[in-house]
Protein backbone atom coordinates (compact mmCIF):
# COMPACT_ATOMS: atom_id res chain seq x y z
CA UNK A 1 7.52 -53.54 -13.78
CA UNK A 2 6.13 -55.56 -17.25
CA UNK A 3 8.83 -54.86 -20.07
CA UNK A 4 5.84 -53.31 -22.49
CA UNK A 5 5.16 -50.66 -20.23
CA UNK A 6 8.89 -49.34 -21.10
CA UNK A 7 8.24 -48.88 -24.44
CA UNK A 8 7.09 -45.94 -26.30
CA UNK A 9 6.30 -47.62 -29.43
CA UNK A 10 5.44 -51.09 -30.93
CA UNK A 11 6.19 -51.09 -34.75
CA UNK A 12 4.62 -54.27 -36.28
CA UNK A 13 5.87 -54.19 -40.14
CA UNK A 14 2.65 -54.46 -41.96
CA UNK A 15 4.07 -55.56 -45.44
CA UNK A 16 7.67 -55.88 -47.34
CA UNK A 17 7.04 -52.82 -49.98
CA UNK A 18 8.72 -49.56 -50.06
CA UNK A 19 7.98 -47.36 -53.91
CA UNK A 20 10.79 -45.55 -53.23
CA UNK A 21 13.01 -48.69 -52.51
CA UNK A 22 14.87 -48.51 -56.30
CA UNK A 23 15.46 -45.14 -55.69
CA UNK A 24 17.38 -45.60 -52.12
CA UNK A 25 19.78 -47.69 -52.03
CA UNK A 26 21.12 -46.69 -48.49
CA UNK A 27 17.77 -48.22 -46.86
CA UNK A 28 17.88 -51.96 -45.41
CA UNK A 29 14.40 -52.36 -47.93
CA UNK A 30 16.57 -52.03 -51.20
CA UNK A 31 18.30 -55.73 -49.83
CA UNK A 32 15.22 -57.02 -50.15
CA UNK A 33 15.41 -60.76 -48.87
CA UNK A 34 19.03 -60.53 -47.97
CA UNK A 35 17.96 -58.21 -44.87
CA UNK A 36 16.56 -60.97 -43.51
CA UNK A 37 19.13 -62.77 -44.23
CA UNK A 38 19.81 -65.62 -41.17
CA UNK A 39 15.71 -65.17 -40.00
CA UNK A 40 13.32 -67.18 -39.80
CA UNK A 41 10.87 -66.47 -42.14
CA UNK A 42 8.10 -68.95 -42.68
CA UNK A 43 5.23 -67.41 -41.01
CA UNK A 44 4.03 -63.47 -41.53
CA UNK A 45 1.86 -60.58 -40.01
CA UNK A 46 -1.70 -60.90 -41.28
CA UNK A 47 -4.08 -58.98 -39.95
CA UNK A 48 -5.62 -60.96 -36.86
CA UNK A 49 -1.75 -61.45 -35.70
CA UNK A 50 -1.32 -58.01 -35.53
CA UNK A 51 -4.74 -57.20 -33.54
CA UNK A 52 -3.39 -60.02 -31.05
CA UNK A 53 -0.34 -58.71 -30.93
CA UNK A 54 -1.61 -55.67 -29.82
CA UNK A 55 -3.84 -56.59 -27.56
CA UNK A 56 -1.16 -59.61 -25.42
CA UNK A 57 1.41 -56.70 -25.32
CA UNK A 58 -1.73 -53.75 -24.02
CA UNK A 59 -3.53 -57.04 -21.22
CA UNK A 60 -0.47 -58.81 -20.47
CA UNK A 61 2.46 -56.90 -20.68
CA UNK A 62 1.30 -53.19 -20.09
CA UNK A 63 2.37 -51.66 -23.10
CA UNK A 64 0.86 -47.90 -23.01
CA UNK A 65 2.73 -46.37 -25.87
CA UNK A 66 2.16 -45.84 -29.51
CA UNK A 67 1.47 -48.47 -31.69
CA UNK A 68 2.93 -47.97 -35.69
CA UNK A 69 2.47 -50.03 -38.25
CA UNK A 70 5.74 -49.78 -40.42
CA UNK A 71 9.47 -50.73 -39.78
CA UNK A 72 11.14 -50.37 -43.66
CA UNK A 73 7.70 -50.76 -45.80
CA UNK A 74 5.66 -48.18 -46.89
CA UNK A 75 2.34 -48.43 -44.86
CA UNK A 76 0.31 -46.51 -47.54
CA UNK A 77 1.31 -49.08 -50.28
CA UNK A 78 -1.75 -51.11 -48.66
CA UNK A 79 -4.02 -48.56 -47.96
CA UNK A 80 -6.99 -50.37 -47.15
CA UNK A 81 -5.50 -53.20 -45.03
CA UNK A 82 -3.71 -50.53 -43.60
CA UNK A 83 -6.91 -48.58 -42.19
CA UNK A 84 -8.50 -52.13 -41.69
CA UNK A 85 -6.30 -52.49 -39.12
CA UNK A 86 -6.07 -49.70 -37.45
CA UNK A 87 -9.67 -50.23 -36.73
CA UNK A 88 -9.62 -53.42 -35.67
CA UNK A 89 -7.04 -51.99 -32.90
CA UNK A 90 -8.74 -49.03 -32.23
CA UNK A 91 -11.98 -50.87 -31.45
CA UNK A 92 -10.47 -53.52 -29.65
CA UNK A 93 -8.04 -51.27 -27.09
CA UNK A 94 -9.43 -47.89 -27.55
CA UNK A 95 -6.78 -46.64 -24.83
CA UNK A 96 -3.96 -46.89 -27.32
CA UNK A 97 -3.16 -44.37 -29.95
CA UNK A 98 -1.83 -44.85 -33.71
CA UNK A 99 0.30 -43.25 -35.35
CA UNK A 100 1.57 -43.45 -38.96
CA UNK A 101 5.34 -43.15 -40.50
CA UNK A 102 4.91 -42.59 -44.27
CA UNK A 103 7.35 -40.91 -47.17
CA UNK A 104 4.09 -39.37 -47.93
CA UNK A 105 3.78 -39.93 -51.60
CA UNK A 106 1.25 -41.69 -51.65
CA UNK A 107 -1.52 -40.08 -49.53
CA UNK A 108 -4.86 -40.50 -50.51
CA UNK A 109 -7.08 -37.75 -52.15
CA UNK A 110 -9.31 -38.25 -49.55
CA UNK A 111 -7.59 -37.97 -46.15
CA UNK A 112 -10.14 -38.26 -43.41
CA UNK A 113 -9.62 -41.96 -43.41
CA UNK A 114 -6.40 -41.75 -41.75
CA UNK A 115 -8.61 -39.54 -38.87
CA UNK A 116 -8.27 -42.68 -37.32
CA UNK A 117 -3.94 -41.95 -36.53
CA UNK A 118 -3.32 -39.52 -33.86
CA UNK A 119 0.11 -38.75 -35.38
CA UNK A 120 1.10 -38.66 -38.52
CA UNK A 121 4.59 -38.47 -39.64
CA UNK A 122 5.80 -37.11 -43.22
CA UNK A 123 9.15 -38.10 -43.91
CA UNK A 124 9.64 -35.27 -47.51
CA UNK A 125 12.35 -37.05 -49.34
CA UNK A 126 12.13 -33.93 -51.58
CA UNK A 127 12.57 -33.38 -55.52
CA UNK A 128 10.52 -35.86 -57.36
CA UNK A 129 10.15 -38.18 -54.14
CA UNK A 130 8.42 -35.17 -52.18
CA UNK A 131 4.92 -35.27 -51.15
CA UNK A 132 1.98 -33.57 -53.33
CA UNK A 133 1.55 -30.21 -51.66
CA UNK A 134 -1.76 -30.04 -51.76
CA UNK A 135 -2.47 -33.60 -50.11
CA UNK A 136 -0.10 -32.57 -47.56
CA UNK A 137 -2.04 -29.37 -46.79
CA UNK A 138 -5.68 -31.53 -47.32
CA UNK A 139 -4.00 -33.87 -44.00
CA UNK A 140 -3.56 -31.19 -42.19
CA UNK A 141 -6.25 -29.94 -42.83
CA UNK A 142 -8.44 -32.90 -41.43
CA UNK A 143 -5.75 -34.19 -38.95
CA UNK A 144 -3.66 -30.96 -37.70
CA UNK A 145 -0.62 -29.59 -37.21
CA UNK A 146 1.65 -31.28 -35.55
CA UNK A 147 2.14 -30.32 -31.72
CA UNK A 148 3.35 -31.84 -28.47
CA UNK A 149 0.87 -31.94 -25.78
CA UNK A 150 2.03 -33.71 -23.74
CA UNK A 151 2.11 -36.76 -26.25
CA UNK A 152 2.98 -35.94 -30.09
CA UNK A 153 -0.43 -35.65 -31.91
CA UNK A 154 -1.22 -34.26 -35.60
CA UNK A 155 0.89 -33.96 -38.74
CA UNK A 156 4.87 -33.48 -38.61
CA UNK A 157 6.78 -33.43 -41.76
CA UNK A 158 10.39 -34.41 -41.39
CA UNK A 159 12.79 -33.76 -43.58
CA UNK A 160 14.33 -37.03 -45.28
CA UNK A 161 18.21 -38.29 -44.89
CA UNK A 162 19.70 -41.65 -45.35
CA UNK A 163 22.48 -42.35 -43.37
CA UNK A 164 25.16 -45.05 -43.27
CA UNK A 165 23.74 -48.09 -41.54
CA UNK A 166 24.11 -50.49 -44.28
CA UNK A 167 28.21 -50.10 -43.99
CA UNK A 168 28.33 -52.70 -41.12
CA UNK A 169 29.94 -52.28 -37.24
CA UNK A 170 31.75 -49.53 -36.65
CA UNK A 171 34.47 -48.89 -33.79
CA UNK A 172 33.87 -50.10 -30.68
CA UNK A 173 32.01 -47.78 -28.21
CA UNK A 174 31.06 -50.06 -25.54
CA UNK A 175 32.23 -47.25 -23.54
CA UNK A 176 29.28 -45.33 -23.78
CA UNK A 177 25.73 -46.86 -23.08
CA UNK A 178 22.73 -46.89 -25.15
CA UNK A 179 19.28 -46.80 -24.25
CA UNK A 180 17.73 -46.64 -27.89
CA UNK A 181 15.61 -49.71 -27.46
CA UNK A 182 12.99 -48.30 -25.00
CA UNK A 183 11.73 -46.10 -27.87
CA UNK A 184 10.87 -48.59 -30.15
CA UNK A 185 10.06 -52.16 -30.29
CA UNK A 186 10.35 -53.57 -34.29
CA UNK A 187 8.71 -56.43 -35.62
CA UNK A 188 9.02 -57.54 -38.76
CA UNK A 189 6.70 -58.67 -41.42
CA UNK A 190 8.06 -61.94 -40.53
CA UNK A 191 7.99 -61.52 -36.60
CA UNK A 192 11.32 -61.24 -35.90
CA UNK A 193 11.80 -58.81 -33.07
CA UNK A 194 14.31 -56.03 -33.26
CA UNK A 195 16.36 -54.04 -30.75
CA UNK A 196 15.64 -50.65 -33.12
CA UNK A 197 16.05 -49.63 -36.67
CA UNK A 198 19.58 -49.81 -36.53
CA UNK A 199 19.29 -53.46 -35.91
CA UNK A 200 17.63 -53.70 -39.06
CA UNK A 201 19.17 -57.53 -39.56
CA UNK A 202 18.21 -58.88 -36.14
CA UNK A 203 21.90 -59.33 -34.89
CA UNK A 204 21.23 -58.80 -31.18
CA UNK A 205 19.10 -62.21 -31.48
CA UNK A 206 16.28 -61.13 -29.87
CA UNK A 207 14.11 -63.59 -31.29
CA UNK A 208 10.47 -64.02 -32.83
CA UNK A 209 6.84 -63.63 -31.63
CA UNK A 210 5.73 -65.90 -34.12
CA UNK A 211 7.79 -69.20 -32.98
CA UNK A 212 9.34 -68.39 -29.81
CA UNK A 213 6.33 -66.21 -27.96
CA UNK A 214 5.94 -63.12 -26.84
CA UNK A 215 7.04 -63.38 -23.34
CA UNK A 216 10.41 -65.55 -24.17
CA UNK A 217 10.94 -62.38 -26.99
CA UNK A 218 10.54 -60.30 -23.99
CA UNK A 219 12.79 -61.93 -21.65
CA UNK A 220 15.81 -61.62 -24.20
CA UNK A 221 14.98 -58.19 -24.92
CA UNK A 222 15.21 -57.34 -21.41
CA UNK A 223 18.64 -59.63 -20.71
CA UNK A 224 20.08 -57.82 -24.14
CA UNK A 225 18.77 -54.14 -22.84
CA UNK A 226 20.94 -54.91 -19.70
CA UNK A 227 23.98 -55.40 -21.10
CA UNK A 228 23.67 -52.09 -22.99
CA UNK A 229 21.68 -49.71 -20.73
CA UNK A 230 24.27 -49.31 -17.56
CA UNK A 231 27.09 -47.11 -17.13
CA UNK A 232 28.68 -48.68 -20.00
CA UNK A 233 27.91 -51.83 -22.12
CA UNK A 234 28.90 -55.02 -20.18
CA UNK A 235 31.42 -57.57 -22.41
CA UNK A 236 28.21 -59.72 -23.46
CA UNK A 237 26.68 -56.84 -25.05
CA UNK A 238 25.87 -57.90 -29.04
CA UNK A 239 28.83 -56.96 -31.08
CA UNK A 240 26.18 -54.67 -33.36
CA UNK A 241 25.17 -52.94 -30.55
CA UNK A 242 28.88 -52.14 -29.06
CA UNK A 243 30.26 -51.45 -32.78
CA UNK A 244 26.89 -49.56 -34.13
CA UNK A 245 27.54 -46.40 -35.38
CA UNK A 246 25.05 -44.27 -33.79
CA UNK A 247 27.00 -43.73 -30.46
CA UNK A 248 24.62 -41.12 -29.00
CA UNK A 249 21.53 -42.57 -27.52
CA UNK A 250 22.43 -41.73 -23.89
CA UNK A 251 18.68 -40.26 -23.05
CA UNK A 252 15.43 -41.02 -23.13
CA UNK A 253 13.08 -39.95 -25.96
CA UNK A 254 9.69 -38.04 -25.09
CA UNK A 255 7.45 -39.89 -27.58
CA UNK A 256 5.08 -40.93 -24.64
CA UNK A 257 5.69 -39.68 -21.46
CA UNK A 258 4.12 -42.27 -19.14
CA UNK A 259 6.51 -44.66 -20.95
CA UNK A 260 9.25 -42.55 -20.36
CA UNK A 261 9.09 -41.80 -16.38
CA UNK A 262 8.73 -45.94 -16.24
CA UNK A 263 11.68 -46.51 -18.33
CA UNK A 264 13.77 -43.46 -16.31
CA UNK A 265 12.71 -45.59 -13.12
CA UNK A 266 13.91 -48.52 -14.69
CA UNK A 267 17.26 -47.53 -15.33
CA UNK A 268 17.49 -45.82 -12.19
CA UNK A 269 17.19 -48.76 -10.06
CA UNK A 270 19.27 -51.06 -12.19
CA UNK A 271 22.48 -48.40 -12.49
CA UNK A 272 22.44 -48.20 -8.56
């Protein structure tokens, strides 16, 4: 079984800018260069990279899942290269659907642009950093309310929290598995791959699509995924991933359920 068809979601970082990064200090964006500090970073996302991205990971490596176009940016901060291209994607693998993680203070007047996401997903910061009420209720409006059926679709607004993840390793808890990275692949504005959100500095060395390739990116992911996704983590299991501080990613997500069943299979056959 091809790695992408494990994943529920490929995040490709569409830009560096949060407006809300001076006001939260907690999140890996308010470092600005330093969280990228030890990768590479001489070649970016633009626009046709991202398409052809999309498209190797749909053809060659059967990715099925979401595709989302922020890691720690602010999508909406580019609004019209945004929607550019989610176009271009849409009309090149129609099969795959969009979605959209925004703070949601900066949605548009007009919405029905962003028609073109299947889900949408308001993270309300609240106070002065909550979204306008009535562009919340004008989305949807156009795009609906958020349901589950099978596959998330429509609006969901979230509640916003910053946690601790900037502190550094915890204790260790390789005794405990994790199997985090089958929800979401990150890459970078940069195109440095990473493991999930948590791994917001690259440490588990996955690598980058940009100068090492797609498939070699894929083969570490999978060798790295091993040594974390058994019964327990294995002794070559990246020290960020055995002293993170999120110990409870035992199960499977249900963002996309075909991904899910694949992935289930996947670590069934390996834990034998």
């Amino acid at each position: 079984m091809k790695v992408g068809a494990l994943l529920q979601i490929l995040s490709l970082e569409l830009g560096l800018g949060c407006n809300l990064c001076a006001a939260h200090s907690l999140c890996p964006n308010a470092l600005k260069a330093d969280r990228y500090a030890g990768l590479p970073r001489q070649y970016v996302l633009d626009e046709a990279t991202i398409v052809s991205l999309v498209e190797t990971f749909y053809w060659e490596w059967d990715f099925r899942g979401w595709v989302n176009f922020s890691f720690y940016n602010e999508p909406l901060l580019d609004l019209d290269r945004l929607l550019r291209v989610a176009t271009r994607v849409t009309l090149m693998v129609p099969e795959l659907k969009l979605m959209l993680i925004t703070n949601g203070t900066l949605l548009p007047a007009d919405p029905r642009p962003l028609r073109v996401f299947d889900w949408i997903s308001v993270t309300d910061y609240g106070g002065a950093h909550a979204p306008d009420l009535d562009r919340l209720a004008a989305l949807t409006d156009v795009c609906g309310v958020g349901r589950y059926q099978p596959d998330p679709t429509g609006v969901f607004v979230n509640r916003g929290k910053l946690d601790g993840r900037l502190k550094g390793p915890g204790r260790d808890r390789a005794e405990r598995p994790c199997v985090y990275p089958f929800k979401d692949l990150a890459i970078d504005y940069f195109g440095n791959c990473h493991l999930c959100c948590y791994d917001w500095r690259g440490e588990a060395h996955i690598g980058n699509v940009l100068i090492d390739g797609v498939p070699a990116c894929l083969t570490r992911w999978e060798r790295v995924v091993k040594s974390i996704a058994g019964h327990r983590m294995a002794p070559d299991a990246p020290r960020s991933c055995r002293c993170c501080r999120r110990a409870g990613f035992q199960q499977l997500e249900r963002l996309n359920v075909s991904a899910k069943v694949h992935a289930q299979d996947w670590l069934d056959n390996y834990r034998k």
